[in-house]
Protein backbone atom coordinates (compact mmCIF):
# COMPACT_ATOMS: atom_id res chain seq x y z
CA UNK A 1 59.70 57.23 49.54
CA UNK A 2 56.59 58.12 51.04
CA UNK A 3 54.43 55.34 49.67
CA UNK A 4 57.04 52.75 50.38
CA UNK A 5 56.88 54.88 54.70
CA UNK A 6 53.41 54.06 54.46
CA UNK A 7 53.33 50.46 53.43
CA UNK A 8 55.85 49.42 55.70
CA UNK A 9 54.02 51.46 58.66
CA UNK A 10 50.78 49.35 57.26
CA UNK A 11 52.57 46.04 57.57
CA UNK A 12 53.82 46.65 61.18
CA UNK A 13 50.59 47.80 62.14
CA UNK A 14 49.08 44.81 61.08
CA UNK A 15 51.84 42.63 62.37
CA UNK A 16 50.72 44.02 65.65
CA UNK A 17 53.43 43.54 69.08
CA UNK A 18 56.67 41.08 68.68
CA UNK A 19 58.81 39.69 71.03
CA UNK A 20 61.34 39.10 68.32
CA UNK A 21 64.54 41.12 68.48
CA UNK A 22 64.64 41.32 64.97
CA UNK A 23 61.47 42.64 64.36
CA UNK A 24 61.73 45.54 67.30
CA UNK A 25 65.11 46.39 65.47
CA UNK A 26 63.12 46.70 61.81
CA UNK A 27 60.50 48.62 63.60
CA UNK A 28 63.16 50.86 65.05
CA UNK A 29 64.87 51.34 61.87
CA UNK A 30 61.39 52.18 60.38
CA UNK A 31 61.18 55.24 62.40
CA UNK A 32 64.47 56.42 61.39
CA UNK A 33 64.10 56.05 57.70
CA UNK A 34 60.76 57.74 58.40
CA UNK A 35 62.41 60.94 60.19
CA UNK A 36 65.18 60.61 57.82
CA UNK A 37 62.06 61.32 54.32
CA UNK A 38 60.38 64.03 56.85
CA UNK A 39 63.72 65.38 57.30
CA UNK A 40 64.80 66.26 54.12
CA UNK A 41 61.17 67.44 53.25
CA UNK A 42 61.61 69.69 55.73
CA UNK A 43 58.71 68.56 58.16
CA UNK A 44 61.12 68.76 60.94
CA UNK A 45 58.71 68.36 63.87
CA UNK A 46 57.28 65.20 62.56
CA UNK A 47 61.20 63.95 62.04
CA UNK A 48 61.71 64.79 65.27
CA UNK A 49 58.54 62.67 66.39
CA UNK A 50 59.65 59.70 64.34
CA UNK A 51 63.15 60.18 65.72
CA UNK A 52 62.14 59.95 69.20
CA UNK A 53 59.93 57.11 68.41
CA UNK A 54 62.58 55.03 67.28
CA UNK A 55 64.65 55.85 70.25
CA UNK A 56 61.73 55.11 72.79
CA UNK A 57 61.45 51.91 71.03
CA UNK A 58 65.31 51.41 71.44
CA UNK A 59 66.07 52.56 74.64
CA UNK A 60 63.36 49.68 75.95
CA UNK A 61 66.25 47.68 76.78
CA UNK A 62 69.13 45.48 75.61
CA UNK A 63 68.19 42.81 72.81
CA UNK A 64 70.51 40.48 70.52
CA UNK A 65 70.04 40.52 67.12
């Protein structure tokens, strides 16, 4: 699961910033599949870093999607 983390991390990266609401919401859901591998790894501060990634990223205001 780590190699797939690390691809998708690549791609967004590269992607760079998006106004879509679709791709904030993938990049959210990134972060919590990412805490979610640390997790159960035990690496629980860097779960807890991707965790409140993906809620900084959420809590940046109302979107549709």
């Amino acid at each position: 699961m780590e190699i797939v983390n690390a691809k998708v991390a690549d791609y967004y990266e590269k992607l760079g910033p998006s106004s879509s609401p679709e791709a904030e919401h993938r990049r959210e859901t990134r972060y919590m599949n990412k805490g979610d591998t640390l997790h159960a790894h035990g690496n629980l501060d860097a779960a807890r870093k991707s965790y409140k990634q993906a809620w900084r990223s959420a809590s940046a205001g109302p979107r549709p999607i």
